[in-house]
Protein backbone atom coordinates (compact mmCIF):
# COMPACT_ATOMS: atom_id res chain seq x y z
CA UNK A 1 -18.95 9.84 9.67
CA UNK A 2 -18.78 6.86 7.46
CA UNK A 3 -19.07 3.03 9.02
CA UNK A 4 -19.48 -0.88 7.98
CA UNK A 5 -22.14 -2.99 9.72
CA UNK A 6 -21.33 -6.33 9.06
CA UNK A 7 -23.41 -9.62 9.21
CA UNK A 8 -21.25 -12.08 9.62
CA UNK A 9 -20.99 -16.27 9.15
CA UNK A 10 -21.84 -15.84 5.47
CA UNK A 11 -19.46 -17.86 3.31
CA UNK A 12 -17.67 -15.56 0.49
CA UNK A 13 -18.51 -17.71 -2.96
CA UNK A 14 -18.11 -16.19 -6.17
CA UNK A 15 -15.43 -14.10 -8.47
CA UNK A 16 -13.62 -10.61 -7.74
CA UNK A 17 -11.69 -8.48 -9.48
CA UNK A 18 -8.33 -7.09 -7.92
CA UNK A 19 -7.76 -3.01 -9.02
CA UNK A 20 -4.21 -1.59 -9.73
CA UNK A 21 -2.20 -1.71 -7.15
CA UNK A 22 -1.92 1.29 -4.46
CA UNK A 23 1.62 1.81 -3.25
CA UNK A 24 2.51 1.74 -7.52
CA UNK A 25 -0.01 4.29 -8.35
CA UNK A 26 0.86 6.96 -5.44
CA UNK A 27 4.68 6.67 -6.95
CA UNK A 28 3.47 6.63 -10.94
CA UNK A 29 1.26 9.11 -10.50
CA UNK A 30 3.88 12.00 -9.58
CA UNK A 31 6.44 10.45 -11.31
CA UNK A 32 4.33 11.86 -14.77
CA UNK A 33 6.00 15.49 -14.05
CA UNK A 34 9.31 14.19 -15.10
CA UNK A 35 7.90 13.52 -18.55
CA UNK A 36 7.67 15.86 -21.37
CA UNK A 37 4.24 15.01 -22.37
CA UNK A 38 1.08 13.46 -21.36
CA UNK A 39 0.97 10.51 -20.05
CA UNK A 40 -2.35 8.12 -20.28
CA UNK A 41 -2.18 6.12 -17.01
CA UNK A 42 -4.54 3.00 -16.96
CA UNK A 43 -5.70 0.21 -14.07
CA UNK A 44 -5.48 3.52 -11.61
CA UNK A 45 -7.23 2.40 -8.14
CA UNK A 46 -10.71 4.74 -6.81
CA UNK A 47 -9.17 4.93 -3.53
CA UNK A 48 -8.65 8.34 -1.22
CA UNK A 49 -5.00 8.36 -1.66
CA UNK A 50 -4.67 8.27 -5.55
CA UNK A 51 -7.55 11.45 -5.08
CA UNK A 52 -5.44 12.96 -3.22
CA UNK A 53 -2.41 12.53 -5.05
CA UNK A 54 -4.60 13.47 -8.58
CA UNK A 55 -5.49 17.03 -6.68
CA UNK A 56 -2.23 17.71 -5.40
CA UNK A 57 -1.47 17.48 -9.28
CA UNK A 58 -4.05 19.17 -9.96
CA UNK A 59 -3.47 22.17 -7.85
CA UNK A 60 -0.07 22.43 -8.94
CA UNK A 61 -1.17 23.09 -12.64
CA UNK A 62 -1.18 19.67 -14.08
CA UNK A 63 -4.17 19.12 -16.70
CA UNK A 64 -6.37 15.68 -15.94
CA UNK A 65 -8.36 14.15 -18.05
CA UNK A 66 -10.76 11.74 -17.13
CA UNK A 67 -10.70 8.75 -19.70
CA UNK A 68 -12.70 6.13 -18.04
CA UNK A 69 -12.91 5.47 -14.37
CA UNK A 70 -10.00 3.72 -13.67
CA UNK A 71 -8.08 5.19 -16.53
CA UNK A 72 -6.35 8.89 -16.64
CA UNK A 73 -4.44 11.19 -19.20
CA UNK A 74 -2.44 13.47 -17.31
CA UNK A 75 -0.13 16.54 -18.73
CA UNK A 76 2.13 18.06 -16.10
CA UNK A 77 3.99 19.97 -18.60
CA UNK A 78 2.63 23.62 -16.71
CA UNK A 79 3.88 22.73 -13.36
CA UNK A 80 6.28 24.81 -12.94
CA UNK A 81 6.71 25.94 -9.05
CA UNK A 82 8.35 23.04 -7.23
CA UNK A 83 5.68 23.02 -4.18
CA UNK A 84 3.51 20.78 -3.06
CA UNK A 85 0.09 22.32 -1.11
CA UNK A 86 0.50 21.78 2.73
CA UNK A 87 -2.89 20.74 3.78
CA UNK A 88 -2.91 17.55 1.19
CA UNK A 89 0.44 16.75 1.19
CA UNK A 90 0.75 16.35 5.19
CA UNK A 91 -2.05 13.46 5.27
CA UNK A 92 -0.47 11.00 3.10
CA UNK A 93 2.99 9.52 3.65
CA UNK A 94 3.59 8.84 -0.11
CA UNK A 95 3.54 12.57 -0.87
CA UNK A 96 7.23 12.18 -0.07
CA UNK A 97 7.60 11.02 -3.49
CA UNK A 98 7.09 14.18 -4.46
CA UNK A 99 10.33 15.23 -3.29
CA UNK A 100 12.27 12.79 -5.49
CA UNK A 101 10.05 13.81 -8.95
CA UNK A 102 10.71 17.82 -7.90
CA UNK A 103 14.42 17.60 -7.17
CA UNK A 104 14.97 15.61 -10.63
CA UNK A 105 12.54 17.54 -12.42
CA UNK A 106 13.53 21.23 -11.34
CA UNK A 107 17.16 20.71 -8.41
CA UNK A 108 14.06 21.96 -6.60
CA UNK A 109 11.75 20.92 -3.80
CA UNK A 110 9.50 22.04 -0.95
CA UNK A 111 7.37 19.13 0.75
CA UNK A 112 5.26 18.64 4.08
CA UNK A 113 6.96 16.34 5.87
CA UNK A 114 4.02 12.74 4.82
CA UNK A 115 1.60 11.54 7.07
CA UNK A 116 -0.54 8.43 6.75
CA UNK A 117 -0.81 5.09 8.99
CA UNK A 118 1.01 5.52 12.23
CA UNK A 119 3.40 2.95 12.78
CA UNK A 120 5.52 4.62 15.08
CA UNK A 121 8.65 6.62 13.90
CA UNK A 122 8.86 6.48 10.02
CA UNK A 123 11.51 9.10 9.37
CA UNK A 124 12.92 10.17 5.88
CA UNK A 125 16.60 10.21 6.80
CA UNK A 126 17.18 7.44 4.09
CA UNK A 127 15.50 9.26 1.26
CA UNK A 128 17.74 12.25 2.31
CA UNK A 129 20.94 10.52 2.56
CA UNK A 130 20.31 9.44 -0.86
CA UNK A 131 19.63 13.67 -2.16
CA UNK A 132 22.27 14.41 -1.04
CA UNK A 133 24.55 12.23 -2.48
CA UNK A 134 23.17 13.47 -6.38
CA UNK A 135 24.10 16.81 -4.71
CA UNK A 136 21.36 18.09 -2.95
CA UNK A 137 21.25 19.94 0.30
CA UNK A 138 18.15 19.83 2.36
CA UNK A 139 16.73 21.49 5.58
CA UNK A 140 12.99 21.20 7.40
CA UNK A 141 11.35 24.38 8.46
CA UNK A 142 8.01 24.86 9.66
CA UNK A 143 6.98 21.19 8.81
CA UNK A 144 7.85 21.39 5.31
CA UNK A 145 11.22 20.04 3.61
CA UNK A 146 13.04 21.78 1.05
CA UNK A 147 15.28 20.79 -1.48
CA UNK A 148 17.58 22.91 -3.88
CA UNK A 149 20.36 21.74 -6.25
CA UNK A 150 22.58 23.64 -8.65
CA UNK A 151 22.67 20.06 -10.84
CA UNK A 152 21.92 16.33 -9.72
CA UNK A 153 25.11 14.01 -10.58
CA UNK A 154 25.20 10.22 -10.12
CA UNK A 155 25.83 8.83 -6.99
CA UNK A 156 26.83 5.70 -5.27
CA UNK A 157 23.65 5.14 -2.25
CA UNK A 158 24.15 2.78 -0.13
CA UNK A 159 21.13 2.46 2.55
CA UNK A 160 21.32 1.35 5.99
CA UNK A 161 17.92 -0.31 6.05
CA UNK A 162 15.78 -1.72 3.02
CA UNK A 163 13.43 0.88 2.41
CA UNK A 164 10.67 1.20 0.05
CA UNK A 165 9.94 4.73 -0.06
CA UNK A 166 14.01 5.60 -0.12
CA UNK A 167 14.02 3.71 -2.96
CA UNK A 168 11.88 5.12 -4.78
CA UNK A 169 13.00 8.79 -4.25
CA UNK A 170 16.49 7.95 -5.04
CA UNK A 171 15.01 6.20 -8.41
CA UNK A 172 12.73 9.34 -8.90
CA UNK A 173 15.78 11.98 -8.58
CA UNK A 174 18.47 10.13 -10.12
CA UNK A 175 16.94 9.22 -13.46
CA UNK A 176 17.37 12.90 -15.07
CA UNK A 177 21.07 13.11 -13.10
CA UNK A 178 23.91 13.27 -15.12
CA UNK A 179 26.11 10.22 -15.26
CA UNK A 180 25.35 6.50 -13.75
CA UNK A 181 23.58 6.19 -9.89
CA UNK A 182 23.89 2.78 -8.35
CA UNK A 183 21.40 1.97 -5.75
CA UNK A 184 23.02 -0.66 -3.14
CA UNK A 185 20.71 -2.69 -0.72
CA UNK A 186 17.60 -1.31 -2.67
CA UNK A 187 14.08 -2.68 -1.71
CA UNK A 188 12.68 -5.26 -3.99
CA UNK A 189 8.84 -4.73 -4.12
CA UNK A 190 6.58 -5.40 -7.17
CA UNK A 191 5.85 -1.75 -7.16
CA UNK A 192 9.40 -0.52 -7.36
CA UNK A 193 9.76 -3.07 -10.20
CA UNK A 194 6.65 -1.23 -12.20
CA UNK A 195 7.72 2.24 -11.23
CA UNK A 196 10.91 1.49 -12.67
CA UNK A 197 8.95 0.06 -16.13
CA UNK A 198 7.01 3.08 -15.98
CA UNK A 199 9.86 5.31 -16.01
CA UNK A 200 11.80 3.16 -18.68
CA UNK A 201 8.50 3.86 -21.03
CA UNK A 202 9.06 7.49 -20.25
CA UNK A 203 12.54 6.86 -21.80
CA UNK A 204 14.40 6.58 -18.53
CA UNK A 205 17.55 3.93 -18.53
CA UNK A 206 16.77 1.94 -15.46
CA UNK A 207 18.25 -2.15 -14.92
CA UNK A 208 18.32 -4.13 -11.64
CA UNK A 209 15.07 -2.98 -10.33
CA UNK A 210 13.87 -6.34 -8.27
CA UNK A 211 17.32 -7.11 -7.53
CA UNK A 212 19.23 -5.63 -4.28
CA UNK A 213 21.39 -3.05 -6.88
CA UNK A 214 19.43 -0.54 -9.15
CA UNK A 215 21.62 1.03 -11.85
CA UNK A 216 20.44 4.44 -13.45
CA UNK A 217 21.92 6.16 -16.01
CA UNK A 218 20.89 9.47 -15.90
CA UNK A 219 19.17 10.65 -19.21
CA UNK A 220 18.64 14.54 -20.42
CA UNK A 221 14.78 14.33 -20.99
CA UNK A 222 12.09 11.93 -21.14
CA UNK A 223 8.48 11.38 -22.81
CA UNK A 224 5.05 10.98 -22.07
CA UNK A 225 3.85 7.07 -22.30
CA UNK A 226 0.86 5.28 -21.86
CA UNK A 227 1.00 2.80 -19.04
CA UNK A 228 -0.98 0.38 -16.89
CA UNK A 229 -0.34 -0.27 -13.16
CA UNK A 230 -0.04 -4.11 -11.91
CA UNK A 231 -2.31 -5.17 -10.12
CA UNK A 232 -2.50 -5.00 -6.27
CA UNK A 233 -0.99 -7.90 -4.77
CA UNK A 234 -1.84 -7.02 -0.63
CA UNK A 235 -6.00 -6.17 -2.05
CA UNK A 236 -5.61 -9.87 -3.67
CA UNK A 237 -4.24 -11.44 -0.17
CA UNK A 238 -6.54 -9.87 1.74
CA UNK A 239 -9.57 -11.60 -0.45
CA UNK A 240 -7.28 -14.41 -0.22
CA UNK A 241 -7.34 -14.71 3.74
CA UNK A 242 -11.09 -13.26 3.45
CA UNK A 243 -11.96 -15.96 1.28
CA UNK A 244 -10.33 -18.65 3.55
CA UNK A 245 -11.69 -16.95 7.12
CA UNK A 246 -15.26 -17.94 5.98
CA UNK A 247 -14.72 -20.65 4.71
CA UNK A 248 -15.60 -19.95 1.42
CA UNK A 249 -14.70 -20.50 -2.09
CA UNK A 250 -13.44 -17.35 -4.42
CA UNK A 251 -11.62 -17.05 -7.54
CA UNK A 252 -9.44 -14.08 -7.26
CA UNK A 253 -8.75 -12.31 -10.82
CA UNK A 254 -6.54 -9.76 -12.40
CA UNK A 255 -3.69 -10.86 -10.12
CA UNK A 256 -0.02 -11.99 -11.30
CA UNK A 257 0.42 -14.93 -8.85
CA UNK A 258 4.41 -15.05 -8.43
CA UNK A 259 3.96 -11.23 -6.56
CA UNK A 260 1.62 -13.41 -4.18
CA UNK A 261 4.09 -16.22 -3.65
CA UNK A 262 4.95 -15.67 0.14
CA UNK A 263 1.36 -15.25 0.93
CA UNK A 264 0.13 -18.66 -1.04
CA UNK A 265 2.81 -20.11 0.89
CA UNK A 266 2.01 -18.77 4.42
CA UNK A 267 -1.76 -19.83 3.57
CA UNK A 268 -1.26 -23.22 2.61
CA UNK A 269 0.53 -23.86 5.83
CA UNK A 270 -2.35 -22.73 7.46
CA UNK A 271 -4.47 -25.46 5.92
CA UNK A 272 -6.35 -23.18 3.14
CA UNK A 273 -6.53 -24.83 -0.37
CA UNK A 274 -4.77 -22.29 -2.78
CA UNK A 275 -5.36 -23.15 -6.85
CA UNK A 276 -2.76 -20.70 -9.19
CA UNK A 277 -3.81 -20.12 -12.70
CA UNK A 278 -1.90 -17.62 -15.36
CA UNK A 279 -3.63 -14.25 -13.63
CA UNK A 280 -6.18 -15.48 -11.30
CA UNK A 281 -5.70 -17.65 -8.15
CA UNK A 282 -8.41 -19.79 -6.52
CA UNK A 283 -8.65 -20.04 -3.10
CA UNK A 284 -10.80 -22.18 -0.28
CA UNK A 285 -11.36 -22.74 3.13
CA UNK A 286 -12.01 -26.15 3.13
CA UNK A 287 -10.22 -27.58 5.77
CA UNK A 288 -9.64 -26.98 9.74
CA UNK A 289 -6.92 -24.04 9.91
CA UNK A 290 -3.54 -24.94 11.95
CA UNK A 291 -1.10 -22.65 13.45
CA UNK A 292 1.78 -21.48 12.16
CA UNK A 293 4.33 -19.21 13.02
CA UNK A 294 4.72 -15.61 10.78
CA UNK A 295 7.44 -13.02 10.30
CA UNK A 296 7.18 -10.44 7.93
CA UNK A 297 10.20 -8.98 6.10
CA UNK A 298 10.75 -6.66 3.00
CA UNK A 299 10.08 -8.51 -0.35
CA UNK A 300 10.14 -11.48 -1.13
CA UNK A 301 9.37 -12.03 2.61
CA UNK A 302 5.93 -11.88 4.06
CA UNK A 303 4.56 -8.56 3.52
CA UNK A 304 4.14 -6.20 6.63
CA UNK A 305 0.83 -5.13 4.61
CA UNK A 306 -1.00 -8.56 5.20
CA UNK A 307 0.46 -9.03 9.12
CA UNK A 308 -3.11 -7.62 10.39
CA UNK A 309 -5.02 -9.92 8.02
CA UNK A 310 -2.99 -13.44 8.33
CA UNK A 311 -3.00 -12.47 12.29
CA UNK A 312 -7.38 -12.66 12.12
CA UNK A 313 -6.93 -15.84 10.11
CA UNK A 314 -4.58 -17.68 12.77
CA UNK A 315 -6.87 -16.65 15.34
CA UNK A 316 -8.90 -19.08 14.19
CA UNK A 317 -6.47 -21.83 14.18
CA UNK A 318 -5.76 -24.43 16.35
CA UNK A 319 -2.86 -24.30 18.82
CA UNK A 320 -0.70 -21.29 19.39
CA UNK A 321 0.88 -18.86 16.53
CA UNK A 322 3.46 -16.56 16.57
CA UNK A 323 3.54 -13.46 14.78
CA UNK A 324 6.58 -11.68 14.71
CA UNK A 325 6.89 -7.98 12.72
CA UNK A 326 10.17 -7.10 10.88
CA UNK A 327 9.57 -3.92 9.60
CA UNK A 328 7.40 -1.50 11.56
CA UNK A 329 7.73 -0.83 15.35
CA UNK A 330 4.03 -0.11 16.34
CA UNK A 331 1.88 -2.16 14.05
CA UNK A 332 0.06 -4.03 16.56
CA UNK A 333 -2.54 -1.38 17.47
CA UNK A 334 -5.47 -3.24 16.25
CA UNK A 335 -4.87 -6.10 18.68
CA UNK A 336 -7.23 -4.59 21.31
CA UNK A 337 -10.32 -4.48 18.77
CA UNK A 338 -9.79 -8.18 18.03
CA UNK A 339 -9.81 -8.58 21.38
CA UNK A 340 -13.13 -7.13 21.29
CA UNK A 341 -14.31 -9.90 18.43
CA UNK A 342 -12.85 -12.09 21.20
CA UNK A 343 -9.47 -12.69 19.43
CA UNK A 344 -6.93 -14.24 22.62
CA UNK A 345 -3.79 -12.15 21.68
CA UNK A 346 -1.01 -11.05 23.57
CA UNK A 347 1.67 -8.51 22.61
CA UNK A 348 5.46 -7.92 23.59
CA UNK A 349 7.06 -5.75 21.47
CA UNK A 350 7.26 -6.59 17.70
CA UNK A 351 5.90 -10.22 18.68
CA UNK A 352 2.25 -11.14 19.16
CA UNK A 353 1.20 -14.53 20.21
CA UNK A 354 -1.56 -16.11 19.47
CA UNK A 355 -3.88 -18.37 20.94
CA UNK A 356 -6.89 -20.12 18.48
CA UNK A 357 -10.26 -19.80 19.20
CA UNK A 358 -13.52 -21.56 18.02
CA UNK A 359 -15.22 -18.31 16.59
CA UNK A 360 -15.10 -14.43 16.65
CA UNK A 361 -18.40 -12.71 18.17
CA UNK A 362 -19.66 -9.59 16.68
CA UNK A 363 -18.51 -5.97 18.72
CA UNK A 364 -18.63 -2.29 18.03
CA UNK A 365 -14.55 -1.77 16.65
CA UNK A 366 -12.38 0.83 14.68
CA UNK A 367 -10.20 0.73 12.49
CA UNK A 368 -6.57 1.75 13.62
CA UNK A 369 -4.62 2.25 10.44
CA UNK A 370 -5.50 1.23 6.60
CA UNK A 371 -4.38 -2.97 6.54
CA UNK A 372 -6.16 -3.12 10.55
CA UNK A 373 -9.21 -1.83 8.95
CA UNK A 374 -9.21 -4.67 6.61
CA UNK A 375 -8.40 -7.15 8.98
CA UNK A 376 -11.05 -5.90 11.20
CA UNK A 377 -13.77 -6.45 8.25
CA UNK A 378 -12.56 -10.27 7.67
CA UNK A 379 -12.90 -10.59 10.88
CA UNK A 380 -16.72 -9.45 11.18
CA UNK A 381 -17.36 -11.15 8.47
CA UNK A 382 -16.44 -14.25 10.61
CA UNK A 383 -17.82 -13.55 13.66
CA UNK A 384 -21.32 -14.64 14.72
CA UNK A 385 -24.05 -11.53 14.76
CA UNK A 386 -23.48 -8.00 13.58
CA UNK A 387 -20.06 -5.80 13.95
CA UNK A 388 -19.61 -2.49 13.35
CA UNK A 389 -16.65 -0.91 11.93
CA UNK A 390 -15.83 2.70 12.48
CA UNK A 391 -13.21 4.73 11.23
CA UNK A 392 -13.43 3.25 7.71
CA UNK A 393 -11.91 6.22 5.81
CA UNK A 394 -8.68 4.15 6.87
CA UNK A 395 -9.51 1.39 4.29
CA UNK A 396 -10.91 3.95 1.69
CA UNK A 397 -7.07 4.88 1.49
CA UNK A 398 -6.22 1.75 -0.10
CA UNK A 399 -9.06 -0.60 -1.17
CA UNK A 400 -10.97 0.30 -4.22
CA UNK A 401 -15.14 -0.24 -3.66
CA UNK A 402 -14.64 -2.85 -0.73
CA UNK A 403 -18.05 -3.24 0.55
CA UNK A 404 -19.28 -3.40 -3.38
CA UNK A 405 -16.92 -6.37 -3.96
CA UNK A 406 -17.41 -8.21 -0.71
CA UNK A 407 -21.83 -7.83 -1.10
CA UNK A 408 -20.62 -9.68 -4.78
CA UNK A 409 -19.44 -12.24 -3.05
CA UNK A 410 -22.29 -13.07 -0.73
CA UNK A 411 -21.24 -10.83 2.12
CA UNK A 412 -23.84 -8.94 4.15
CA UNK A 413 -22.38 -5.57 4.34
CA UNK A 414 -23.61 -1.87 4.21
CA UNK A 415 -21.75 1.48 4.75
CA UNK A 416 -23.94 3.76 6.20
CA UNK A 417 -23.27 7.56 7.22
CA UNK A 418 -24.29 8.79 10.67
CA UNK A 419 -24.17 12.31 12.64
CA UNK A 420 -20.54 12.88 14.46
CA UNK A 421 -22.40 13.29 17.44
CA UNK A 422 -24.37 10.40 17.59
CA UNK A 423 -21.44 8.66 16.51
CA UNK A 424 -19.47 10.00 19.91
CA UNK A 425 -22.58 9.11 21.92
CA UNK A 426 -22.16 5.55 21.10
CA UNK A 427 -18.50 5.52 21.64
C-alpha cells in the first residue's frame, strides 16, 4: 500500500504544468468506438482512471498504440460485442459512458452498474430516461445494465436535474440516431463542451453544447480524427488553492483561464492575489486570507470538484465561513481528517461551517474520495511537521504525477510503499 509523507511549511515557488483534463478524457476516450477509424488522441492524463478506461478498450478488441506518453492512437474498429468486462467497469463511475457509445454504436449495451467516489446515492435514472426516449428499453440484472434497440430515433430529453454524466450519454447515443435530439436543461461543463468538439471532428452535427439546450442531428457514420483534450481546469485550482495555502508564488500553465473563472473569483475574495495571462494564470498568497462564504453549483457555479480544497484554504482564514454543497449529498467525509490537522469544522447536512485557525499541525490521515485526497495534501503541506497520507490511490484516479509536480515546486514530499500489514498495525 502506497502513501504521501509530507513536510510541510515549505512555500510552493516555481512553474507547473496542468495535464488534460480527467472527466474529458474518461468520456473521449470511449467515445472513439463510434468512429470509423483511428483516432490519435493527444494531452491524455497518466492517471488510474484513463488506464482503466484504455484496458477496458483494450479488452474489448480495440488496437492502442502508444505514441508518446500523453498521446494515443486508438482503432476500435474490431469491437464488435457490446460488453464491457465486469471487474473494470464496476470501479469507475465514468464507465457509464460506455452505455451511451454502445447503444449508438450497436442499439446494444451491457454495463456494470459505475463505481468510483462515494458521494452517497448517484443513480443513473437520468441517463436512462434519456435511452429510452431514442427508443431504448433497459433492465439491471445481476449488477450489470443492458441496453437493446431495434433503431435509435431523435428525441426530445428533458432532465429533472443538471447532470453531467446524463448529458453526456444522451450526447453519446443520440449522435448516430436518426433525425434531430434536443437536449433541454443540459449540464454546461468545459468537458461536455470538448466532448461535443471531439465528436463534431469525428463528423458528428452537434450545436448548443455550453448552453442549457444541445441540438444533435443524428448522422449515418462518422470518422476517425485526431484530437487534443483541454486542459484540466479542477488539477489547475487545486495548484491554485495549493499555491495560495502556503503562501507561495506559482505560475500555473497550460490552463484556459475563463474555465477557471468561478474559482479566480472565489480566491480573490479570499484575499489570494490571482494574475490571468492568455493560458497560464499566476497566483500568490501574499496577503492574510478572510472568510467567505461558498456554494457550489453545476457550471458556471463553483465546482463541487474544488469544495474539499477551497474548504482547507478557508480554514485558514479569519472569521467564520460557510460552505454550503449543491450537488452531492455526502461529500463532507473528509471533514474528520481535517479535524485531525486541527481544522475547527462542523457539519449539518450539505452545510459545513467553518471556523479559522492560525495553522494546521501534521497527523496520520486518509484520503476519503479522489478531490479529499487532494485537499488533504494542501493541507499537509501547510501544516507544521510531517503528515501522512494514506489511501492515495484515490488521487492517482485523477491527478497526473502529483508528488513529481509538487517536489518541482519546492514541496517536501515522497510516496513510499509499505507492507498491508504494517500499514493496519499503525492504523
Amino acid at each position: 500500500m502506497e502513501k504521501y509523507v509530507i513536510k510541510g511549511s515549505n512555500r510552493l515557488r516555481g512553474e507547473v504544468e496542468i495535464s488534460g483534463a480527467k472527466n474529458a478524457a474518461v468520456a473521449i476516450l470511449p467515445a472513439t468506438i463510434l468512429a470509423g477509424g483511428p483516432c490519435i488522441i493527444e494531452n491524455i492524463p497518466n492517471i488510474s482512471d484513463v488506464a482503466i478506461t484504455i484496458k477496458i478498450l483494450s479488452e474489448m478488441g480495440a488496437s492502442i498504440k502508444v505514441i508518446n506518453k500523453n498521446t494515443l492512437e486508438i482503432d476500435t474498429s474490431n469491437i464488435t460485442v457490446p460488453e464491457v468486462p465486469y471487474e473494470k467497469a464496476r470501479h469507475m463511475r465514468a464507465s457509464c459512458y460506455f452505455l451511451g457509445v454502445l447503444l449508438g454504436k450497436f442499439h446494444s449495451a451491457k454495463v456494470a452498474l459505475p463505481g468510483g467516489c462515494d458521494f452517497g446515492v448517484r443513480p443513473i435514472d437520468q441517463h436512462l430516461k434519456s435511452f429510452n426516449a431514442l427508443g431504448a428499453e433497459w433492465s439491471v440484472e445481476s449488477g450489470m445494465v443492458a441496453l437493446t434497440a431495434t433503431e435509435l430515433n431523435g428525441a426530445h430529453i428533458y432532465f429533472d436535474i443538471v447532470t453531467v454524466g446524463g448529458t453526456i450519454n444522451a450526447m453519446l447515443a443520440a449522435s448516430l440516431a436518426n433525425g434531430q435530439t434536443v437536449i433541454e436543461n443540459a449540464a454546461k461543463e468545459p468537458h461536455i463542451v470538448d466532448l461535443a468538439n471531439f465528436l463534431n471532428s469525428m463528423g458528428a452535427d452537434i450545436m448548443g453544447a455550453g448552453t442549457d439546450v444541445i441540438k444533435i442531428r443524428g448522422v449515418s457514420k462518422m470518422h476517425g480524427t485526431t484530437y487534443s483534450i483541454i486542459p484540466d481546469q479542477i488539477e489547475a485550482g487545486t495548484y491554485m488553492v495549493a499555491a495560495a495555502a502556503t503562501h507561495g508564488d506559482v505560475l500555473i500553465k497550460n490552463v484556459i483561464p475563463k474555465h477557471l473563472e468561478s474559482i479566480t473569483s472565489k480566491l480573490q475574495k479570499i484575499g489570494v492575489t490571482v494574475i490571468e495571462y492568455d493560458d497560464s494564470i499566476r497566483v500568490t498568497g501574499d496577503k492574510p486570507f478572510v472568510k467567505s462564504n461558498v456554494k457550489t453549483m453545476p457550471h458556471p457555479g463553483f465546482p463541487t470538484d474544488m469544495q474539499p480544497q477551497i474548504s482547507v484554504l478557508l480554514c485558514l482564514a479569519e472569521g467564520t465561513s460557510i460552505v454550503s454543497e449543491g450537488v452531492w449529498d455526502n461529500r463532507f467525509k473528509y471533514v474528520d481528517e481535517l479535524r485531525r490537522l486541527g481544522a475547527d469544522i462542523s457539519v449539518d447536512g450539505r452545510i459545513a461551517i467553518i471556523e479559522g485557525v492560525t495553522k494546521f499541525s501534521a497527523a496520520p490521515v486518509k484520503a476519503t474520495d479522489l478531490r479529499a485526497g487532494a485537499a488533504l495534501i494542501i493541507a499537509a503541506l501547510a501544516a507544521d511537521g510531517i503528515t501522512e497520507v494514506e489511501d492515495i490511490f484515490h488521487v492517482e484516479r485523477g491527478y497526473e504525477n502529483i508528488e513529481v509536480k509538487l517536489r518541482a515546486l519546492g514541496a517536501d514530499i515522497t510516496k513510499i510503499t509499505k507492507p498491508d500489514n504494517e500499514m493496519g498495525m499503525a492504523q
